[in-house]
PDB file of N, CA and C in Angstrom:
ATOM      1  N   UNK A   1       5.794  -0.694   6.796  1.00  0.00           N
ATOM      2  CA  UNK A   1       5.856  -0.110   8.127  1.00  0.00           C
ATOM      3  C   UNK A   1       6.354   1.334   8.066  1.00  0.00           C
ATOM      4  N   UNK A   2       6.178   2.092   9.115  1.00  0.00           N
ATOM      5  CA  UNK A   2       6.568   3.784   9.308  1.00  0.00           C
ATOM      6  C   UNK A   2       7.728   3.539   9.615  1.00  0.00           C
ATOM      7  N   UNK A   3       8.671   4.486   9.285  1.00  0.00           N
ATOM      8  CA  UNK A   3       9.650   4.393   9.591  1.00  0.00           C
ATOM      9  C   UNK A   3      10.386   6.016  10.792  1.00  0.00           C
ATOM     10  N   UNK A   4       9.187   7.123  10.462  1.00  0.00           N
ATOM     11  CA  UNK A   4       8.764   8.130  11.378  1.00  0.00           C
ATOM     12  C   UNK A   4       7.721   8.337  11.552  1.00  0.00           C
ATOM     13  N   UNK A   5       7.308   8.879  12.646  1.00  0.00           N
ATOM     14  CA  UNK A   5       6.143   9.688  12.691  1.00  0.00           C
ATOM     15  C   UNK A   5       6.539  11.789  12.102  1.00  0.00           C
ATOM     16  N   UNK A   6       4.895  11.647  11.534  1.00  0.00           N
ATOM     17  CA  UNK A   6       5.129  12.819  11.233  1.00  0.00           C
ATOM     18  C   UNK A   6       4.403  14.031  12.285  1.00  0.00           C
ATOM     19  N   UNK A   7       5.275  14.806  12.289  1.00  0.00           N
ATOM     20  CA  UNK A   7       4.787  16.142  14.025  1.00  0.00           C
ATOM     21  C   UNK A   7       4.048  17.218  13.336  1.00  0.00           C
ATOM     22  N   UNK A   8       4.575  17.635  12.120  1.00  0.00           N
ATOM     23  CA  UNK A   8       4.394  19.041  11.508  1.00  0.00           C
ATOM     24  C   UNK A   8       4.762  19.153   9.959  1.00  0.00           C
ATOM     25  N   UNK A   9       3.911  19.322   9.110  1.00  0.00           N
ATOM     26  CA  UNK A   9       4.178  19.898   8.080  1.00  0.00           C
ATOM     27  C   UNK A   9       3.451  21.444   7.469  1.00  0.00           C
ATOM     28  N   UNK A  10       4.123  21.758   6.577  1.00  0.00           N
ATOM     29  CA  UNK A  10       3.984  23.214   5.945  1.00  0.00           C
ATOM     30  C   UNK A  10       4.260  23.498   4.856  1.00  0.00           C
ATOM     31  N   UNK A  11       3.342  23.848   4.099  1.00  0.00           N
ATOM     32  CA  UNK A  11       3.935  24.226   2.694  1.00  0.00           C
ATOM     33  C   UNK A  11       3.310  25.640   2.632  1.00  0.00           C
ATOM     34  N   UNK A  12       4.536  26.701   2.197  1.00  0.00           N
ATOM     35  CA  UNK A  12       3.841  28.067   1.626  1.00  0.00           C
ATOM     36  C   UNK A  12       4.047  28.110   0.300  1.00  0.00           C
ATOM     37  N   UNK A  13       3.329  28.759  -0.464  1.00  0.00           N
ATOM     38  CA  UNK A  13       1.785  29.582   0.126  1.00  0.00           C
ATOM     39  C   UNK A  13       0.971  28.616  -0.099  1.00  0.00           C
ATOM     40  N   UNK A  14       0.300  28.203   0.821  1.00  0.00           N
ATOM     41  CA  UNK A  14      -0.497  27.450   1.476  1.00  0.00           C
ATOM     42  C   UNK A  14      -1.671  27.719   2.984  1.00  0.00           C
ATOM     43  N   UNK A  15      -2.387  28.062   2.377  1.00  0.00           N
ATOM     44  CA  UNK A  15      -3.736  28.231   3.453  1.00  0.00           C
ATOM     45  C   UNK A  15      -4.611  27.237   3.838  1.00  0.00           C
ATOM     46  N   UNK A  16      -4.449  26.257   3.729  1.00  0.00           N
ATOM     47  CA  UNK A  16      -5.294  25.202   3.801  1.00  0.00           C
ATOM     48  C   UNK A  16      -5.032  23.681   3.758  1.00  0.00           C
ATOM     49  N   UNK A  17      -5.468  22.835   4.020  1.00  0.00           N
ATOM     50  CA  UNK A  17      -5.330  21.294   3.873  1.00  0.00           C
ATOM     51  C   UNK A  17      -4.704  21.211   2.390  1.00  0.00           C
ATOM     52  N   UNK A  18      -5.535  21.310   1.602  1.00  0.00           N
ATOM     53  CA  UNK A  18      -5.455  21.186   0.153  1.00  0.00           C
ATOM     54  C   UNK A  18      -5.003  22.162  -0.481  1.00  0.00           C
ATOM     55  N   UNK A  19      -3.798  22.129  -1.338  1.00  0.00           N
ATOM     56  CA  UNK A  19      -3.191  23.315  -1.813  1.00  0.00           C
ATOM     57  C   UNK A  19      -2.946  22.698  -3.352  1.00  0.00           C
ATOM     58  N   UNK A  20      -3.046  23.465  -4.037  1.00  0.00           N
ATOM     59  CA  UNK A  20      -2.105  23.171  -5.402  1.00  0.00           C
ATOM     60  C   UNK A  20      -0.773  24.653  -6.227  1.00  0.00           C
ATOM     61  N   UNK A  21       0.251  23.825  -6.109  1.00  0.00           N
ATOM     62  CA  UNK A  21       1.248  24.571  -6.150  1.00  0.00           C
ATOM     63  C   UNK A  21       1.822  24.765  -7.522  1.00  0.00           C
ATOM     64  N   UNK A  22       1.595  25.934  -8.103  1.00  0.00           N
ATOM     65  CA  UNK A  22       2.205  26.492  -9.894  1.00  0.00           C
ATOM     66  C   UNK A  22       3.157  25.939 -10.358  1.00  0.00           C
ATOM     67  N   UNK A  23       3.418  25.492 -11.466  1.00  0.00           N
ATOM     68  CA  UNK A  23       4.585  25.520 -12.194  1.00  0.00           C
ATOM     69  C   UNK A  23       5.530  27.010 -11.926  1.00  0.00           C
ATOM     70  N   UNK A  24       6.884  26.928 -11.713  1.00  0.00           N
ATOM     71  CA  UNK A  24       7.334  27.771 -11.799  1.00  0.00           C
ATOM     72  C   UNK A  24       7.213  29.043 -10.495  1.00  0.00           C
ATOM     73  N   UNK A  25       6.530  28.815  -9.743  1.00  0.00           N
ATOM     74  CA  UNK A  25       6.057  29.502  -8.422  1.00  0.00           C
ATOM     75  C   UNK A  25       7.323  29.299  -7.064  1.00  0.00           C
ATOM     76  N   UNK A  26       7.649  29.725  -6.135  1.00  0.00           N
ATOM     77  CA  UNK A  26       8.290  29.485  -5.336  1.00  0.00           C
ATOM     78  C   UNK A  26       7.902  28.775  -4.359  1.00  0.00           C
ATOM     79  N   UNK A  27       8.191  27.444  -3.590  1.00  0.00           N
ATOM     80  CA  UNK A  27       7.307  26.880  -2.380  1.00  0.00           C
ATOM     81  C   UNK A  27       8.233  26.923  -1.556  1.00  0.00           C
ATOM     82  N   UNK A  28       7.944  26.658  -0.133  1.00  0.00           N
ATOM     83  CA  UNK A  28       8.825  26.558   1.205  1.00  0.00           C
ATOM     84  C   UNK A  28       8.282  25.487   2.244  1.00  0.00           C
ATOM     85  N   UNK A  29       9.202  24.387   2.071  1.00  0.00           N
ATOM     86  CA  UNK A  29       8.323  23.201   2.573  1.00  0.00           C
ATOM     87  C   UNK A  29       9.320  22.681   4.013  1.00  0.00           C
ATOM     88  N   UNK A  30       8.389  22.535   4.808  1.00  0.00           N
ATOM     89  CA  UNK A  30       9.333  21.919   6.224  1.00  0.00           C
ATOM     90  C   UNK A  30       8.555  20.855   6.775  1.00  0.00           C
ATOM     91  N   UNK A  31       9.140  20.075   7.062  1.00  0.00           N
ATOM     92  CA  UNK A  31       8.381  18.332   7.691  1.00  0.00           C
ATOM     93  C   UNK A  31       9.060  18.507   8.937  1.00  0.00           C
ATOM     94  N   UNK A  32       8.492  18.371   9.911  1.00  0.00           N
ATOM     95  CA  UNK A  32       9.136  17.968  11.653  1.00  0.00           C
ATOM     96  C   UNK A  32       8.673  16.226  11.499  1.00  0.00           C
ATOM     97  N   UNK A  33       9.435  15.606  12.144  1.00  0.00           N
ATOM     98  CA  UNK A  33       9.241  14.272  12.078  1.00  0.00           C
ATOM     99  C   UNK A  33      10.192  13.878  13.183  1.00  0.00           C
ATOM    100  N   UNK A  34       9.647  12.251  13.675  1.00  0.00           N
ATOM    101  CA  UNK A  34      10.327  11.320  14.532  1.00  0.00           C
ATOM    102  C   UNK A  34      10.889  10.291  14.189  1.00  0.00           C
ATOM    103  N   UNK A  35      12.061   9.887  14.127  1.00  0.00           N
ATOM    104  CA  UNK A  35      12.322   8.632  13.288  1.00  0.00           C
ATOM    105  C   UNK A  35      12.352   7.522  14.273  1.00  0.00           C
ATOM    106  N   UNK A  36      11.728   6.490  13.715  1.00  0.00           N
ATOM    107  CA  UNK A  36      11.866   5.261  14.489  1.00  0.00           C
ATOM    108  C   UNK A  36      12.369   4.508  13.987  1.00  0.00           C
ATOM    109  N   UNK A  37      13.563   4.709  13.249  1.00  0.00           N
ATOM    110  CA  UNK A  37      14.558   3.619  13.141  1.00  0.00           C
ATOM    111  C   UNK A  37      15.839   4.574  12.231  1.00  0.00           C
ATOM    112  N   UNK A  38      16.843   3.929  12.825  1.00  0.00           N
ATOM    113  CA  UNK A  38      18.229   4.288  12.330  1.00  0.00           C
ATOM    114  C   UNK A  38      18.610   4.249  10.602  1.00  0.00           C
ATOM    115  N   UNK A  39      19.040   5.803   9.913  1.00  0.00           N
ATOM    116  CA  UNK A  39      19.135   5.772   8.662  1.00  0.00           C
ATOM    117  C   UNK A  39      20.759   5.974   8.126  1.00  0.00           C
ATOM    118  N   UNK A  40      20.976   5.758   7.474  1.00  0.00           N
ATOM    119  CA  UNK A  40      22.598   5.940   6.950  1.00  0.00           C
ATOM    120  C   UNK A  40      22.404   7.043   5.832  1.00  0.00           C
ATOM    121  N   UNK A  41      23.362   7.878   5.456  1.00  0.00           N
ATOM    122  CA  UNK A  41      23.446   8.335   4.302  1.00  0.00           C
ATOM    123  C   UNK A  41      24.177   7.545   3.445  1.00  0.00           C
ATOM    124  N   UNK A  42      24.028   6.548   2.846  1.00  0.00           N
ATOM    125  CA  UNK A  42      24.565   5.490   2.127  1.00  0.00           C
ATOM    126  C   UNK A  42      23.821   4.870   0.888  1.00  0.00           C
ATOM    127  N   UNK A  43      24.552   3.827   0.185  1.00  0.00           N
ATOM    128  CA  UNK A  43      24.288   3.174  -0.863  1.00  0.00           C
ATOM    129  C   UNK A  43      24.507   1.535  -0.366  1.00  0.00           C
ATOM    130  N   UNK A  44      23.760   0.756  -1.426  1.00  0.00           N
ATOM    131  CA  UNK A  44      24.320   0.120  -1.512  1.00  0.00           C
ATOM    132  C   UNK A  44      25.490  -0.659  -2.513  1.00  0.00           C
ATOM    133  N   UNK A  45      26.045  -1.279  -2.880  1.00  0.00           N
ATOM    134  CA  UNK A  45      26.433  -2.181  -4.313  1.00  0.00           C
ATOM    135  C   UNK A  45      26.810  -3.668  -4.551  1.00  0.00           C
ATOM    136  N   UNK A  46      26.799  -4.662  -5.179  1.00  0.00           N
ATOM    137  CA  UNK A  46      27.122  -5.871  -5.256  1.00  0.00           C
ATOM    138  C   UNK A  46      28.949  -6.404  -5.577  1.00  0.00           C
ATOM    139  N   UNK A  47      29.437  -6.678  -5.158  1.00  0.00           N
ATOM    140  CA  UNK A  47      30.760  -6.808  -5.771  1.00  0.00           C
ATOM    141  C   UNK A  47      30.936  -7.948  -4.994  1.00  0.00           C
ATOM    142  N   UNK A  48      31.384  -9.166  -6.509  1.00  0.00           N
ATOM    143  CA  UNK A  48      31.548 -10.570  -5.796  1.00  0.00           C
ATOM    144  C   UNK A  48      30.153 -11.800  -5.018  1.00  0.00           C
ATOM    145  N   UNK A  49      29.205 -11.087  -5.971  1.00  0.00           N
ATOM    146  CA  UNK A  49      27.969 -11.666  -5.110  1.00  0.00           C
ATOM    147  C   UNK A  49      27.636 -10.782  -3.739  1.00  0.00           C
ATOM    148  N   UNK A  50      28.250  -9.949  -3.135  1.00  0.00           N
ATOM    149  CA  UNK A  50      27.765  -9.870  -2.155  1.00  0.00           C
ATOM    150  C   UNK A  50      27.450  -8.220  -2.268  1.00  0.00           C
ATOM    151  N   UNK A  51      26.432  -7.988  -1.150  1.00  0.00           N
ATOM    152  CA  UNK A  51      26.230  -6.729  -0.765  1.00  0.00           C
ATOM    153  C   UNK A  51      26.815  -5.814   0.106  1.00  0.00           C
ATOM    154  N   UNK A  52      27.706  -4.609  -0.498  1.00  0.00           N
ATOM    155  CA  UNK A  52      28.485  -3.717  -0.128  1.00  0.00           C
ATOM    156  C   UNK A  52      28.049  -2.206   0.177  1.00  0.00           C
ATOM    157  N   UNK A  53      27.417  -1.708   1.772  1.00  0.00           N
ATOM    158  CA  UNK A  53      27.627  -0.754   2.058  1.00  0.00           C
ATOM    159  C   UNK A  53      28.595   0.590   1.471  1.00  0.00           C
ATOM    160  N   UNK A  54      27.993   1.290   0.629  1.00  0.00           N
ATOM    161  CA  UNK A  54      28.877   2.769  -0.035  1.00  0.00           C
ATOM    162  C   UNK A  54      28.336   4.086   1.030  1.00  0.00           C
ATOM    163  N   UNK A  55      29.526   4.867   1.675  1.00  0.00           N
ATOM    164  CA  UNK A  55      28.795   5.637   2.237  1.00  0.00           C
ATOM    165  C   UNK A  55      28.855   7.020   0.868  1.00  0.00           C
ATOM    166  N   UNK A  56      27.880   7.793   1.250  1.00  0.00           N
ATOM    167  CA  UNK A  56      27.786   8.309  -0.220  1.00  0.00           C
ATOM    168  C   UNK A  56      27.503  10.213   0.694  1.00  0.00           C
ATOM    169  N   UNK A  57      27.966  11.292   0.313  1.00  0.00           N
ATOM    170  CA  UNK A  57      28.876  12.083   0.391  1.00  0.00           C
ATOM    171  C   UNK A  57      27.205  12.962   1.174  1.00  0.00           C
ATOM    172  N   UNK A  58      27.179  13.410   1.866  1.00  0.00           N
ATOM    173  CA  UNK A  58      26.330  14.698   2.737  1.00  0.00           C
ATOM    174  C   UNK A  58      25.617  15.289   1.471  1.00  0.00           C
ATOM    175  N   UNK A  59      24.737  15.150   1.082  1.00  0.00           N
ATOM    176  CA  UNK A  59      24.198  16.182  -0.284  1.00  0.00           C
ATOM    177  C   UNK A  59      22.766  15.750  -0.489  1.00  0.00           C
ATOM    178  N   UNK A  60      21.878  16.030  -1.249  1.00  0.00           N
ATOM    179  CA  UNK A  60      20.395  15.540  -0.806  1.00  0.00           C
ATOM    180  C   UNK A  60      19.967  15.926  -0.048  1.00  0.00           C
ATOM    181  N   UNK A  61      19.122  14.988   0.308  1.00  0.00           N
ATOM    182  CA  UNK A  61      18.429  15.259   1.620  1.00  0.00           C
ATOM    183  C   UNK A  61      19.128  15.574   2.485  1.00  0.00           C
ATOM    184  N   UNK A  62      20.087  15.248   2.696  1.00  0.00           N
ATOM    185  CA  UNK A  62      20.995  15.590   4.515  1.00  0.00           C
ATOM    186  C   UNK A  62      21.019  17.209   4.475  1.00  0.00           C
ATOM    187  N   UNK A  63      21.662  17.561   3.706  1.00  0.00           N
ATOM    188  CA  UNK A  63      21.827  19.182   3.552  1.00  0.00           C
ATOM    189  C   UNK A  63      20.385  20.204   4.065  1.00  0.00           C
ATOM    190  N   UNK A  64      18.946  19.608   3.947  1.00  0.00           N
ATOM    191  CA  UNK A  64      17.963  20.193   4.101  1.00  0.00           C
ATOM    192  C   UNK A  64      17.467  19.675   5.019  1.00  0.00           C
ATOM    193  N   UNK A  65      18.484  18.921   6.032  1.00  0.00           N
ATOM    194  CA  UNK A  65      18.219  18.620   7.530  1.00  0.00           C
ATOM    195  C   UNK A  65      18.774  18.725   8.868  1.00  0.00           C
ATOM    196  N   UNK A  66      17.809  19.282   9.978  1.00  0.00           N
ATOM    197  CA  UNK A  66      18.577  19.901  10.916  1.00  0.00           C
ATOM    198  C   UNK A  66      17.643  18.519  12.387  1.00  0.00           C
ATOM    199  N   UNK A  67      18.465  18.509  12.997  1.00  0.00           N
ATOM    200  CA  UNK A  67      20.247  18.248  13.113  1.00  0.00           C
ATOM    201  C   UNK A  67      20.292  17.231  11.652  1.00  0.00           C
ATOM    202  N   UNK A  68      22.111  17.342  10.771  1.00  0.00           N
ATOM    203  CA  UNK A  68      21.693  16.588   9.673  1.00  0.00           C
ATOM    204  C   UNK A  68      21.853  15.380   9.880  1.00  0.00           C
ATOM    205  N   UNK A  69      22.151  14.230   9.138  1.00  0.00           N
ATOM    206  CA  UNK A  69      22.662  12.822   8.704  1.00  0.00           C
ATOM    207  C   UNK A  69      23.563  12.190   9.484  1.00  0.00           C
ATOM    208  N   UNK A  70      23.602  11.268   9.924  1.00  0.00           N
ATOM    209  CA  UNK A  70      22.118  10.133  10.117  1.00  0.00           C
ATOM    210  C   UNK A  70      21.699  10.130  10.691  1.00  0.00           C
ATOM    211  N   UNK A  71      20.009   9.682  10.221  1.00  0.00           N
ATOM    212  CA  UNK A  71      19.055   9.466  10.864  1.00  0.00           C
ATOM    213  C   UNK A  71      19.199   8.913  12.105  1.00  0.00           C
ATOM    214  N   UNK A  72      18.513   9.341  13.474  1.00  0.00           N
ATOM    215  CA  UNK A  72      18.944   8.329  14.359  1.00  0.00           C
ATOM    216  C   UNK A  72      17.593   7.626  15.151  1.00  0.00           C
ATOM    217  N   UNK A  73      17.192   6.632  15.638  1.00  0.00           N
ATOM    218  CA  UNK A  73      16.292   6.488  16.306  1.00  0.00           C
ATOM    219  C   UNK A  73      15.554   7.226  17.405  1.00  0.00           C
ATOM    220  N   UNK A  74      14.637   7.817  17.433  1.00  0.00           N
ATOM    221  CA  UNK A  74      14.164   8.450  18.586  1.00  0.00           C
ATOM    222  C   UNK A  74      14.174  10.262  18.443  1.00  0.00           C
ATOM    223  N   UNK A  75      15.055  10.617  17.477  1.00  0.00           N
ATOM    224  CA  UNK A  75      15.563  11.980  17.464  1.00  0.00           C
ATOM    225  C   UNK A  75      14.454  12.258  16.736  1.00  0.00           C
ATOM    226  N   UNK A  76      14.041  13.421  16.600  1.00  0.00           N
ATOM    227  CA  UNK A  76      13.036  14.967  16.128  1.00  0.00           C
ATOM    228  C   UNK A  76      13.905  15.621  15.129  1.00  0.00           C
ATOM    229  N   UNK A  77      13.611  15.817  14.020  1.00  0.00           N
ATOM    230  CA  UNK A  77      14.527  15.903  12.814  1.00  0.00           C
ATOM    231  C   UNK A  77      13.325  16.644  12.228  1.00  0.00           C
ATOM    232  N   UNK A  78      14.326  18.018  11.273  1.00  0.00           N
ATOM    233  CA  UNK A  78      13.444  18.710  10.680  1.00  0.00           C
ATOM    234  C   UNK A  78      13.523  19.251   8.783  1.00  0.00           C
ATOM    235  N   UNK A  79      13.114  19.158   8.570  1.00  0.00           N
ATOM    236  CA  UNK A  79      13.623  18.992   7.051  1.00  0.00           C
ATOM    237  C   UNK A  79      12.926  20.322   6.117  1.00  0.00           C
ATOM    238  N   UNK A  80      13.710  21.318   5.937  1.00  0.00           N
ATOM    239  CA  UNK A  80      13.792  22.148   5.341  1.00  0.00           C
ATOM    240  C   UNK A  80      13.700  22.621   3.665  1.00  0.00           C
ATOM    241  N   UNK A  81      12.948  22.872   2.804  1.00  0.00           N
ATOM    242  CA  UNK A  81      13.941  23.365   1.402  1.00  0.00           C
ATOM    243  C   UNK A  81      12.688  24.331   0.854  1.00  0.00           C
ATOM    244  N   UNK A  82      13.396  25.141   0.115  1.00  0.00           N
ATOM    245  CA  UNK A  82      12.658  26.201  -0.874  1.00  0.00           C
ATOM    246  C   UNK A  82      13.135  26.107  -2.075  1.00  0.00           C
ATOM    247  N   UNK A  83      12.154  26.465  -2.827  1.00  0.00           N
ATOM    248  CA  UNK A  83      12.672  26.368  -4.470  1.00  0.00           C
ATOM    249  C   UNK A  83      11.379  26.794  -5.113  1.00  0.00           C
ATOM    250  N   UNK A  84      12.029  26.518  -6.472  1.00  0.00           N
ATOM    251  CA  UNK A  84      10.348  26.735  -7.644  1.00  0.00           C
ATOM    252  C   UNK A  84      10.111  25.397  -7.882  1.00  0.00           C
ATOM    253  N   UNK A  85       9.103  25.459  -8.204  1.00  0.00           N
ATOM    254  CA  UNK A  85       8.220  24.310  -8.726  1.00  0.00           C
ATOM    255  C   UNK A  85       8.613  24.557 -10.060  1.00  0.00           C
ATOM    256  N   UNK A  86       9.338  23.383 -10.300  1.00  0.00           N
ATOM    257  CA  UNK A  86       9.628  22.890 -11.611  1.00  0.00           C
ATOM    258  C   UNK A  86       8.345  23.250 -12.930  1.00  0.00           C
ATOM    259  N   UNK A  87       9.429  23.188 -13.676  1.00  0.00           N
ATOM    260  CA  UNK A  87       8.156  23.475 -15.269  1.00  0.00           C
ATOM    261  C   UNK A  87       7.200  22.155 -15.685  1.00  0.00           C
ATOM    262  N   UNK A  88       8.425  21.062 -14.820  1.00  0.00           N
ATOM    263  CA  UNK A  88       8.093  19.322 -15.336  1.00  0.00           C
ATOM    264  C   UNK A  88       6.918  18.633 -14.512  1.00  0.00           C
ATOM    265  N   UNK A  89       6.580  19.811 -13.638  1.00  0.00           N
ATOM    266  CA  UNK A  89       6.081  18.965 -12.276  1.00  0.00           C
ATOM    267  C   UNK A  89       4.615  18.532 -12.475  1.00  0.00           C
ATOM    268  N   UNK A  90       3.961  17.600 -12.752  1.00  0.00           N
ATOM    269  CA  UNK A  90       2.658  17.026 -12.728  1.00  0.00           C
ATOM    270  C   UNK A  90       1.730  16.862 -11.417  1.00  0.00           C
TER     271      UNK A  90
END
């Protein structure tokens, strides 16, 4: 199942549907999206048989999201980042 809908995406440099992006090149990527269902910035872990909620520290993804973490139902969330394209990237 979806867990957002997606509103808007963008990748530069990018002119078109179909892009292919360099090793080593700079990209600038932003997703607008809707979430339809509630996200945690969390983990999980087992201790004692059972399953234990870890909340796990603002970094990742949250950082390259406006408004950031957590996800909430219904909200318009936009997700930001620039960088190079890795040397590793296939």
């Amino acid at each position: 199942p979806n867990d957002a809908n997606l509103l808007k995406l963008d990748v530069s440099p990018c002119d078109s549907d179909r892009c292919i992006l360099k090793r080593g090149s700079h990209v600038s990527i932003t997703i607008k999206f809707k979430a339809l269902t509630d996200v945690d910035a969390g983990g999980h872990k087992v201790e004692h048989g059972e399953r234990i909620l870890v909340l796990l520290p603002q970094n990742g993804l949250c950082i390259h999201m406006n408004p950031s973490c957590p996800i909430k139902t219904g909200v318009e969330y936009i997700y930001s980042y620039s960088g190079t394209v890795p040397n590793t990237a296939e």
